[in-house]
C-alpha atoms as a PDB file:
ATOM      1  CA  UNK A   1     158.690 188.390   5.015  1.00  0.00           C
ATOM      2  CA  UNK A   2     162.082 188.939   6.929  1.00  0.00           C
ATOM      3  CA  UNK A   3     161.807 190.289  10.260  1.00  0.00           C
ATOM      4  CA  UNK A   4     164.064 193.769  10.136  1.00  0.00           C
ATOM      5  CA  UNK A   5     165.828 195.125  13.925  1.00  0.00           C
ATOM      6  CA  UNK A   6     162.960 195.254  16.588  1.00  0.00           C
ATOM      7  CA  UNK A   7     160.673 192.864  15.052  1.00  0.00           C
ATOM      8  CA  UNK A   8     159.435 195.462  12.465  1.00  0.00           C
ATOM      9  CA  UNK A   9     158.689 194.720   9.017  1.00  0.00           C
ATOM     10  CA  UNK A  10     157.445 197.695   7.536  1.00  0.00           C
ATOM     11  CA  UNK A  11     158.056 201.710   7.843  1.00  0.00           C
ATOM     12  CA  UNK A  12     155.914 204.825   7.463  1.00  0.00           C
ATOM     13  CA  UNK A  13     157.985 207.840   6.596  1.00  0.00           C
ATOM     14  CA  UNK A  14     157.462 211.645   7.351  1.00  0.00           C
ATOM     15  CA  UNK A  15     158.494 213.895   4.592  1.00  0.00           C
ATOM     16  CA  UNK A  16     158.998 217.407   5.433  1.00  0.00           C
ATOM     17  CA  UNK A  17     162.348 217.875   7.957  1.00  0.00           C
ATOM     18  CA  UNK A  18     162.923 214.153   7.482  1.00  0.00           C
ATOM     19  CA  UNK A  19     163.231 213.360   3.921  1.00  0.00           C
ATOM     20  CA  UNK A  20     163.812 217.480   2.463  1.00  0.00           C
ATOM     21  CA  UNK A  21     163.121 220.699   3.789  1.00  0.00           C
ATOM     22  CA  UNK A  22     161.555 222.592   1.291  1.00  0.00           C
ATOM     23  CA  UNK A  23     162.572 221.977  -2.243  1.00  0.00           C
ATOM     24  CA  UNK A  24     166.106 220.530  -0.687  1.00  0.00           C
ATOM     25  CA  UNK A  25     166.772 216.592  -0.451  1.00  0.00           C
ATOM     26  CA  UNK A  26     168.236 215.828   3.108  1.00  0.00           C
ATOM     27  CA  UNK A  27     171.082 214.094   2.158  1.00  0.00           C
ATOM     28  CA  UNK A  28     170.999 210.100   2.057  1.00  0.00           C
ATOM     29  CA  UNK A  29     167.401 210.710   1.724  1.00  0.00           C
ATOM     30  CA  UNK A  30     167.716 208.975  -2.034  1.00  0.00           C
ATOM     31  CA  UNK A  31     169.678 206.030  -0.680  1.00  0.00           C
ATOM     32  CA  UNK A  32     167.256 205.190   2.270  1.00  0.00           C
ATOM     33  CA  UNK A  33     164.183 204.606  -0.061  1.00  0.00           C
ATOM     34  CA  UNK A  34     166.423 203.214  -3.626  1.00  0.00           C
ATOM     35  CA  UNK A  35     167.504 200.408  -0.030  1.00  0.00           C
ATOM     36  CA  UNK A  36     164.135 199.742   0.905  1.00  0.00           C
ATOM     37  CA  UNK A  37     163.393 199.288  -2.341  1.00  0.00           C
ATOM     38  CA  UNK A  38     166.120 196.633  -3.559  1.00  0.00           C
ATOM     39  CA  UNK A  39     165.645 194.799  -0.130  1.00  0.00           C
ATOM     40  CA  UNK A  40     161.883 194.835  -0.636  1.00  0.00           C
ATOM     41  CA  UNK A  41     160.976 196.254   2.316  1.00  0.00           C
ATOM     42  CA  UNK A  42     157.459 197.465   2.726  1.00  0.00           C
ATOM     43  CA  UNK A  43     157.015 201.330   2.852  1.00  0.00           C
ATOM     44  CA  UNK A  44     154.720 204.339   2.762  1.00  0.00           C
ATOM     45  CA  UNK A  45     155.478 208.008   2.592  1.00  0.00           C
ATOM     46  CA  UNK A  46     153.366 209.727   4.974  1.00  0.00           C
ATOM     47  CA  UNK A  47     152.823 213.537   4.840  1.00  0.00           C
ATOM     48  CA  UNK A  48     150.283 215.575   7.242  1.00  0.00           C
ATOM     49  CA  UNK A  49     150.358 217.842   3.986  1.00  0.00           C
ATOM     50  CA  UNK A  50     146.796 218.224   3.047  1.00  0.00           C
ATOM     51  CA  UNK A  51     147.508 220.690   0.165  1.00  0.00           C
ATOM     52  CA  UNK A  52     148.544 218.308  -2.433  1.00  0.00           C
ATOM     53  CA  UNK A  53     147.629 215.341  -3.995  1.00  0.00           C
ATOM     54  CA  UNK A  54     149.354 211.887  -3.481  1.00  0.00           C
ATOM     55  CA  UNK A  55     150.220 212.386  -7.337  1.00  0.00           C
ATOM     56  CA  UNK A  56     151.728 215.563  -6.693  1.00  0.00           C
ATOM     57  CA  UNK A  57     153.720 214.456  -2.995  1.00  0.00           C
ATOM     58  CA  UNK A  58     155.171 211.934  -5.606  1.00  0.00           C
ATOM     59  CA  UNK A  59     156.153 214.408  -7.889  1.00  0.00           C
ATOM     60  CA  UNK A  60     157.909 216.212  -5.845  1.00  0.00           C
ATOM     61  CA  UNK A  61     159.616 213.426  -4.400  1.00  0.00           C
ATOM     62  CA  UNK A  62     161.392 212.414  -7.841  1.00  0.00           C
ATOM     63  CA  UNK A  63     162.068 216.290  -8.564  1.00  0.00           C
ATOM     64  CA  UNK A  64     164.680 215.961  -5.640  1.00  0.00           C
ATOM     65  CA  UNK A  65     165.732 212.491  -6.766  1.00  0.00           C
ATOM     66  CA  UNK A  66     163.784 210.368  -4.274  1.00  0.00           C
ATOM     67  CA  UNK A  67     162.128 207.525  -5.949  1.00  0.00           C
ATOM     68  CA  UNK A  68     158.467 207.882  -5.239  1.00  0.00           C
ATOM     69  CA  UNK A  69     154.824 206.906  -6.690  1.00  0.00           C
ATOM     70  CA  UNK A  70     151.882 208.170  -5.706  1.00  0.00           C
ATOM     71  CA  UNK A  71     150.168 205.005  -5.077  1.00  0.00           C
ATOM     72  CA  UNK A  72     152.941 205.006  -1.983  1.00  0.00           C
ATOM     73  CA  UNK A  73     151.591 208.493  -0.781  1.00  0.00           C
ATOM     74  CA  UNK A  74     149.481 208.638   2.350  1.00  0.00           C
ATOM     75  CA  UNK A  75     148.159 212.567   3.328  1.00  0.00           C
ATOM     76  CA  UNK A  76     146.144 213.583   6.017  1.00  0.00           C
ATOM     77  CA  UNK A  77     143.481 214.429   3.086  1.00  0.00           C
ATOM     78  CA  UNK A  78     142.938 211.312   2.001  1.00  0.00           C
ATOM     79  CA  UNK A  79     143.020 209.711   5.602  1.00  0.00           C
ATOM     80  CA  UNK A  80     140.367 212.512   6.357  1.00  0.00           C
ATOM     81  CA  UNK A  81     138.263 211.292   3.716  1.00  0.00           C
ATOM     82  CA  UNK A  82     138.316 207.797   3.855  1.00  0.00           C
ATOM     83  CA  UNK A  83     137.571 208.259   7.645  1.00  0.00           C
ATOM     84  CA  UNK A  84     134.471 210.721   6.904  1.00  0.00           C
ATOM     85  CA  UNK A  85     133.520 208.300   3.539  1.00  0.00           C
ATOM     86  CA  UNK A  86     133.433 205.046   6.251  1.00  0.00           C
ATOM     87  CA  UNK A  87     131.073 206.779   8.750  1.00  0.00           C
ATOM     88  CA  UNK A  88     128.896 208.699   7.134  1.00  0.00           C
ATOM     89  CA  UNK A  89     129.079 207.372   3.385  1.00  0.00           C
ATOM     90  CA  UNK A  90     127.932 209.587   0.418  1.00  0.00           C
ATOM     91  CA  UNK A  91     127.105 213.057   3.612  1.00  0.00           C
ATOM     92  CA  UNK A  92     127.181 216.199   2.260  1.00  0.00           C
ATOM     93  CA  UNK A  93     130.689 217.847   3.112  1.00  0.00           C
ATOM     94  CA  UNK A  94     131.941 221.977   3.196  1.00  0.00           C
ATOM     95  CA  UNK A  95     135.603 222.150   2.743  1.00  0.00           C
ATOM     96  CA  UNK A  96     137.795 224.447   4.082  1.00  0.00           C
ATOM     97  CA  UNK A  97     140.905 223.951   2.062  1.00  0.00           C
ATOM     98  CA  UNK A  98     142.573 223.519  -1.221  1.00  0.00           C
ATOM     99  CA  UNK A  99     143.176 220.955  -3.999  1.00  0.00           C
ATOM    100  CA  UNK A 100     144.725 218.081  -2.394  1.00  0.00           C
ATOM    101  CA  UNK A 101     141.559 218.049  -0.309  1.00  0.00           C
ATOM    102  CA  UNK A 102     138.700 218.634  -2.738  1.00  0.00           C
ATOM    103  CA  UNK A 103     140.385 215.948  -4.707  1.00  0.00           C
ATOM    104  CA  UNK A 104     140.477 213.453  -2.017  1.00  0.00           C
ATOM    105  CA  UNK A 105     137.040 214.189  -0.938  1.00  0.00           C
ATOM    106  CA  UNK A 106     135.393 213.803  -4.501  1.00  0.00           C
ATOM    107  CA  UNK A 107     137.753 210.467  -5.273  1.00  0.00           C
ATOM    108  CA  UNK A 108     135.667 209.134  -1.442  1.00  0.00           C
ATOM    109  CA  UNK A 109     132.338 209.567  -3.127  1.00  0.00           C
ATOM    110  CA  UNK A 110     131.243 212.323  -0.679  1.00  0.00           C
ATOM    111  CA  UNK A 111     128.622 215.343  -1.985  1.00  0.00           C
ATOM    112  CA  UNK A 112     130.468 218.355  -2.136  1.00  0.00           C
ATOM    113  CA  UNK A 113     128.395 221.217  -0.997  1.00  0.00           C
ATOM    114  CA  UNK A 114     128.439 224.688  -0.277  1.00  0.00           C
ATOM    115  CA  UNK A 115     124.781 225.074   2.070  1.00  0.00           C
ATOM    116  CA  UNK A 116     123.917 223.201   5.352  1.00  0.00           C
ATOM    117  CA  UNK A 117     126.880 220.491   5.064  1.00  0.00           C
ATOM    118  CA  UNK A 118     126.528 217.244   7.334  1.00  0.00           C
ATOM    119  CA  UNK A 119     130.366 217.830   8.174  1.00  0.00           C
ATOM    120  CA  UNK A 120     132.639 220.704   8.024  1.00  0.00           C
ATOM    121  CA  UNK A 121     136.431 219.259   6.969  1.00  0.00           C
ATOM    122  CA  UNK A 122     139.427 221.520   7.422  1.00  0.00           C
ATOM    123  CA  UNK A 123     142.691 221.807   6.177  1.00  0.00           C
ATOM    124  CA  UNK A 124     145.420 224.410   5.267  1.00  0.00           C
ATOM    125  CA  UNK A 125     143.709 226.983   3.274  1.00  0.00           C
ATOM    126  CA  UNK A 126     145.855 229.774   1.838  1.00  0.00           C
ATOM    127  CA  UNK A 127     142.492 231.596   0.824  1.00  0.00           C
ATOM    128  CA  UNK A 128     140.938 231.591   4.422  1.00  0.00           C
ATOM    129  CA  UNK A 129     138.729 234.797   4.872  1.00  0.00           C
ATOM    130  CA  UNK A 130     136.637 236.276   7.362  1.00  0.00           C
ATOM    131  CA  UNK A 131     133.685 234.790   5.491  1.00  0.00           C
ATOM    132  CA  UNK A 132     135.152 231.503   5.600  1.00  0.00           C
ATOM    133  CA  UNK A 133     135.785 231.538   9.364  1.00  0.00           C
ATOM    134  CA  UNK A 134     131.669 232.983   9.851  1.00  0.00           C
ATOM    135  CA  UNK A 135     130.600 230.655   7.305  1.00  0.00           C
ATOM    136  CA  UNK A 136     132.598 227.406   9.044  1.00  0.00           C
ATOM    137  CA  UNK A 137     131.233 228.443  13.015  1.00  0.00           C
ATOM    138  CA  UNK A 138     127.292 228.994  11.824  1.00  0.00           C
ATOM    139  CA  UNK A 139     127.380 225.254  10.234  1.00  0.00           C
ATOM    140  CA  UNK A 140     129.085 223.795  13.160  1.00  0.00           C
ATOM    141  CA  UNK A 141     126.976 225.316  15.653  1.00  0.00           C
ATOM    142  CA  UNK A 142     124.097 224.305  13.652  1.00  0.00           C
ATOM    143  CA  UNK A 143     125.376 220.484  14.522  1.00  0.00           C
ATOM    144  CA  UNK A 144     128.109 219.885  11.265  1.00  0.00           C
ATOM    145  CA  UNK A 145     130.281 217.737  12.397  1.00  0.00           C
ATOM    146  CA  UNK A 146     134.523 219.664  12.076  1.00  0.00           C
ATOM    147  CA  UNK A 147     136.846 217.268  10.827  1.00  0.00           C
ATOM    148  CA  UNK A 148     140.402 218.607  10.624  1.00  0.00           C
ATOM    149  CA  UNK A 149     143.077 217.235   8.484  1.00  0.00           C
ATOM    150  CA  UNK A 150     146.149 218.149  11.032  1.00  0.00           C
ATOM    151  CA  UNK A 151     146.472 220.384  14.161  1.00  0.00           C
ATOM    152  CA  UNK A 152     150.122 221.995  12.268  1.00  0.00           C
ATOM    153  CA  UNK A 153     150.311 225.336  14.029  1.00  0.00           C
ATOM    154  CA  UNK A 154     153.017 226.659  11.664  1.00  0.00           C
ATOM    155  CA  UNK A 155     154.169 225.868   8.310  1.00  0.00           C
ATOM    156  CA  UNK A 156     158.029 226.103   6.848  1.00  0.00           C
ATOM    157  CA  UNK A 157     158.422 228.383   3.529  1.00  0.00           C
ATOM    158  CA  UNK A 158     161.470 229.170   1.951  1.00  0.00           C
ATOM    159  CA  UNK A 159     159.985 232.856   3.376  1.00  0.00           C
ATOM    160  CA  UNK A 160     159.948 231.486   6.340  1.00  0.00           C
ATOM    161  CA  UNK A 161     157.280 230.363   8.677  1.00  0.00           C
ATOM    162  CA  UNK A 162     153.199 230.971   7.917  1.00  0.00           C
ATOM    163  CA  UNK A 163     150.273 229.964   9.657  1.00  0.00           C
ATOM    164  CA  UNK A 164     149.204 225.963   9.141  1.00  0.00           C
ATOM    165  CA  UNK A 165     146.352 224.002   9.737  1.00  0.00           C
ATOM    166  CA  UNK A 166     145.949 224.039  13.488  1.00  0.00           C
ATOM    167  CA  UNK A 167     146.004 228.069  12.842  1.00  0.00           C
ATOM    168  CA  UNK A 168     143.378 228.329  11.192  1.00  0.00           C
ATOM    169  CA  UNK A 169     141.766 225.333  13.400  1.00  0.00           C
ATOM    170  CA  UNK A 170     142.231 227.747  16.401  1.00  0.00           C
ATOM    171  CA  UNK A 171     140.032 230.527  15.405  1.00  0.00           C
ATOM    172  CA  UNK A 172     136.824 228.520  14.357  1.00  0.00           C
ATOM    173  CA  UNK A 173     137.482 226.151  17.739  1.00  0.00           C
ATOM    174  CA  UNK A 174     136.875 229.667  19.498  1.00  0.00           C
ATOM    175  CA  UNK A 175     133.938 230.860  17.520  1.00  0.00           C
ATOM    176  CA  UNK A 176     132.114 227.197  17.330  1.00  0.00           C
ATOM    177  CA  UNK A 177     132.738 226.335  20.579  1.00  0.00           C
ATOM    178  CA  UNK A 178     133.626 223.096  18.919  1.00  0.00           C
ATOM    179  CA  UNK A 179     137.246 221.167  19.237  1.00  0.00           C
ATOM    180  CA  UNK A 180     137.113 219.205  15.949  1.00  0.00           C
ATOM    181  CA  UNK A 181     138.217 215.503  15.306  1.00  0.00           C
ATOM    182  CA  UNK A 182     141.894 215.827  13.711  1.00  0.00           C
ATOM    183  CA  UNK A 183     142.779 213.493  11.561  1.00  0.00           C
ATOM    184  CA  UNK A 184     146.613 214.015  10.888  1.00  0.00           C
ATOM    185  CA  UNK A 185     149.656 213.490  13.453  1.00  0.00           C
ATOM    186  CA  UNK A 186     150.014 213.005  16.434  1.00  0.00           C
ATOM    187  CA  UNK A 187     146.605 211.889  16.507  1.00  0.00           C
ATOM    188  CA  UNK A 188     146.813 207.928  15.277  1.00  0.00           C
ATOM    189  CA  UNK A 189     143.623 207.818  12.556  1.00  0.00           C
ATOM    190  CA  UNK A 190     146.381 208.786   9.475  1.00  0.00           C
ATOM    191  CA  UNK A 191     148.712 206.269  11.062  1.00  0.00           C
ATOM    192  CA  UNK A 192     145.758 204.157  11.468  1.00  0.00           C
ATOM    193  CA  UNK A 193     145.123 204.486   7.571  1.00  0.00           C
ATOM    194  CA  UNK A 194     148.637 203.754   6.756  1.00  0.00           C
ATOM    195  CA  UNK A 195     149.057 200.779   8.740  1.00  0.00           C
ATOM    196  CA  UNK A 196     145.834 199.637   7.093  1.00  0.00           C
ATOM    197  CA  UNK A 197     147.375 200.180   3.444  1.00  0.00           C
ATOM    198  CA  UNK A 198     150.323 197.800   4.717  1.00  0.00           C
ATOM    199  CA  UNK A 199     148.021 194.983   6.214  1.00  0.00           C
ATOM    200  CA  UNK A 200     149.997 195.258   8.959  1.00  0.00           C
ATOM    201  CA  UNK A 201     150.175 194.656  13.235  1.00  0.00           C
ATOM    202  CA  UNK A 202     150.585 198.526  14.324  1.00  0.00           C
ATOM    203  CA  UNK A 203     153.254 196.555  16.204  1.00  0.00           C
ATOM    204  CA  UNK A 204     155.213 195.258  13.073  1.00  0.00           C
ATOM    205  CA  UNK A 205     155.667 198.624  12.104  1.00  0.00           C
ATOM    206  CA  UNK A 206     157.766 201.968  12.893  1.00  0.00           C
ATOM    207  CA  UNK A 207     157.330 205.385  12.249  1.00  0.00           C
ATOM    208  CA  UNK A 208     160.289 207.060  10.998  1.00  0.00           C
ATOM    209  CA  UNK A 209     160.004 211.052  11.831  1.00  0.00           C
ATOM    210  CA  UNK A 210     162.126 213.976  12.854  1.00  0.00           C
ATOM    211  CA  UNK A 211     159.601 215.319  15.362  1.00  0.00           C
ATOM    212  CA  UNK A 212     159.249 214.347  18.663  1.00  0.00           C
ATOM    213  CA  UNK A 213     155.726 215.901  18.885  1.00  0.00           C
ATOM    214  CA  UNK A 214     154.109 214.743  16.155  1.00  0.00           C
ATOM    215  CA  UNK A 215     155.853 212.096  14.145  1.00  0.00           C
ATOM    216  CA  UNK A 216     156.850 210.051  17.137  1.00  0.00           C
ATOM    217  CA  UNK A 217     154.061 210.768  19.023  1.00  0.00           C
ATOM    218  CA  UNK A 218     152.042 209.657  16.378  1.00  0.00           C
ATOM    219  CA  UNK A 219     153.452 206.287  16.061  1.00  0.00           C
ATOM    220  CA  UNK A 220     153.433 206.020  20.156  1.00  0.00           C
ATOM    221  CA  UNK A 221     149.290 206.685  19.588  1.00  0.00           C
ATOM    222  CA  UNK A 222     149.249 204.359  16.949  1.00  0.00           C
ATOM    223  CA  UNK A 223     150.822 201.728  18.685  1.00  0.00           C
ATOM    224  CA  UNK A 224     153.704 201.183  16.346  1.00  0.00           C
ATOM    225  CA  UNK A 225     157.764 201.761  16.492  1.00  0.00           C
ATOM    226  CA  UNK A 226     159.354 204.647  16.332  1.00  0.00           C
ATOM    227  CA  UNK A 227     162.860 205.840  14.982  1.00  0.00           C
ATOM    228  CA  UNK A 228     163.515 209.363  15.437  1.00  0.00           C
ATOM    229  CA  UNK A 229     166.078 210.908  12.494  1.00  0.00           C
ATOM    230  CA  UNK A 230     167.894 214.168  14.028  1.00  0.00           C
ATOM    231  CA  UNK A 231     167.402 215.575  10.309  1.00  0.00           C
ATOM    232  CA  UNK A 232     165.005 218.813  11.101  1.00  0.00           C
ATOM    233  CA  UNK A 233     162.891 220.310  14.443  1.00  0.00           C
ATOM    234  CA  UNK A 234     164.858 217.698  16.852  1.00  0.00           C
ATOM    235  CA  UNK A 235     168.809 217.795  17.040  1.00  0.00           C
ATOM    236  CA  UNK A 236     171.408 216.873  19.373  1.00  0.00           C
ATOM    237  CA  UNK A 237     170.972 219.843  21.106  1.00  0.00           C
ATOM    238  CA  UNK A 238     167.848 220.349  22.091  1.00  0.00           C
ATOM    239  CA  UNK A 239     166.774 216.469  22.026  1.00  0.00           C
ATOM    240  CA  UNK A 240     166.284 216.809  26.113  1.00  0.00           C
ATOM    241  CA  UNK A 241     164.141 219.879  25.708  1.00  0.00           C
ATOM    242  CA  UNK A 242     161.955 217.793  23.557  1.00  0.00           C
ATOM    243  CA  UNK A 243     161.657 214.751  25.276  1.00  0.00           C
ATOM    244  CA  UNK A 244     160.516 216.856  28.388  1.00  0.00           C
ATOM    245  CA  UNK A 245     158.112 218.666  26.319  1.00  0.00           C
ATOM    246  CA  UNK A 246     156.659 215.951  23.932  1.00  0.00           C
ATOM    247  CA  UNK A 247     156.697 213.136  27.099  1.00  0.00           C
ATOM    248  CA  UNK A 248     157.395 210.706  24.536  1.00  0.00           C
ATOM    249  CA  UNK A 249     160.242 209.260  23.799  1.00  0.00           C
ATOM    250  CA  UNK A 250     162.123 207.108  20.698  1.00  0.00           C
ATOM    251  CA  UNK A 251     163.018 203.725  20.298  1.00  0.00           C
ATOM    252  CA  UNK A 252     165.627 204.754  17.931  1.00  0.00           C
ATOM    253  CA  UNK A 253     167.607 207.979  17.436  1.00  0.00           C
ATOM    254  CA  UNK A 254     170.042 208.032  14.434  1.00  0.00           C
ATOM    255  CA  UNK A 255     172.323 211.466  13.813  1.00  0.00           C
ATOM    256  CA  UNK A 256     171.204 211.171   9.920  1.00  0.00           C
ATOM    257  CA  UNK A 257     169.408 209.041   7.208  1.00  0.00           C
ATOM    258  CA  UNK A 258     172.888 207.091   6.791  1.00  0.00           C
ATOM    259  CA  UNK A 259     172.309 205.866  10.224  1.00  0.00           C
ATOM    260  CA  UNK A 260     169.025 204.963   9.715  1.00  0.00           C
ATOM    261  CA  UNK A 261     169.983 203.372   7.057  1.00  0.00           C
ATOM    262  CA  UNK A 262     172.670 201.242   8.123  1.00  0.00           C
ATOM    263  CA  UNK A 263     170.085 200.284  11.056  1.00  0.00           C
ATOM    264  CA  UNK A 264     167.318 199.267   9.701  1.00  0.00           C
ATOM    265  CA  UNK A 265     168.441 197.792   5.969  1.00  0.00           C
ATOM    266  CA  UNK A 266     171.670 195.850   7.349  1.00  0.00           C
ATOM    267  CA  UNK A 267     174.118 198.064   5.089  1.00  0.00           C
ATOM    268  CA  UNK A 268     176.388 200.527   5.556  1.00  0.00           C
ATOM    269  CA  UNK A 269     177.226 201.114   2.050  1.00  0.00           C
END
């Protein structure tokens, strides 16, 4: 396998503010991955999304014109439930989220239940009640352990910005007493998952992200490389501001995915 600019061989590659915000393609997104593709260079599409279903990521992906299958799809979800399915195989699991989730959690062979669950997983749940949140705190005080799929405070809508994960995440930590174990970035399991799916040294491979706090920090956890595109939440002007307030930095900033490009596949085409 040819070794690509900093010794890596392989990428993993946010989606949301990197690749499209919302239902629009970043431009040059397209041409990155149809590159990648015709230079055969390993790649996964990596997404703390834990809504929908690799299938559905993919889906969306070609909508927009960005070659995609699911197969290439990595969610916090899925990483959630392989990592809950390889500790405690076949436990009884509550889930606090929506289909993406109970999808992944089924297709991981784990027992589905709605009464004294072994483990309490969490993701973005559009339906989150009051019940929910009482329901969630008795189990984990009762010794469930929380799982939770990504620590996202906030959410981008074409409405604008609604509560995420880490929300939600927030009120049961305060009436469990309980910080759960997240799954999704910065923390490195997903990137963990990912780099497993490649077969892969975490040091033969580079994030490529448009967040400082989670995308890069998440491949700095994970021990891999990190290229930071200035495509979404960082820019040029307040890249400083989030340097100081991440403490991590890039090995790579490009102004767009046409930089990127051009860096990583050799082309400038």
């Amino acid at each position: 396998m040819r070794i690509l600019p900093e010794g890596w061989k392989a990428y993993l590659i946010d989606l949301d503010g990197t690749l499209y915000h919302g239902p629009q393609m970043i431009p040059g997104a397209d041409e990155l991955i149809s590159t990648l593709r015709a230079k055969r260079i390993p790649f996964l599409f990596v997404t703390n999304n834990s809504s929908r279903t690799p299938e559905e990521v993919a889906v969306h992906l070609e909508t927009m014109g960005i070659s995609a299958r699911a197969e290439e799809v990595c969610t916090s979800a899925v990483a959630a439930a392989r990592y809950i399915a390889e500790d405690q195989p076949g436990c009884k699991v509550a889930a606090i989220g929506e289909a993406g989730l109970i999808k992944a959690l089924n297709e991981a062979g784990l027992q589905l239940v709605q009464e004294q669950p072994d483990v309490v997983v969490q993701g973005i749940d559009r339906q989150f009640t009051y019940d929910t949140l009482t329901r969630a705190a008795r189990w984990i005080r009762g010794g469930a352990r929380y799982v939770l799929t990504n620590p996202d405070l906030l959410l981008p809508s074409q409405e604008g910005l609604m509560p995420g994960a880490g929300t939600l995440s927030a009120a049961i930590q305060a009436a469990s007493g309980v910080k759960p174990k997240v799954i999704g970035k910065p923390a490195a399991p997903l990137m963990d998952f990912a780099i497993a799916r490649l077969g892969l040294a975490a040091s033969e491979v580079a994030v490529i992200g448009d967040n400082l706090h989670t995308d890069i920090a998440a491949g700095v956890n994970a021990g891999c490389g990190t290229i930071l595109a200035l495509t979404g939440v960082t820019t040029v002007d307040n890249l400083p501001e989030y340097v100081k307030s991440s403490g991590v930095e890039a090995n790579m900033v490009c102004r767009d995915l046409k930089e990127v490009r051009e860096r990583i596949c050799g082309t400038n085409q």
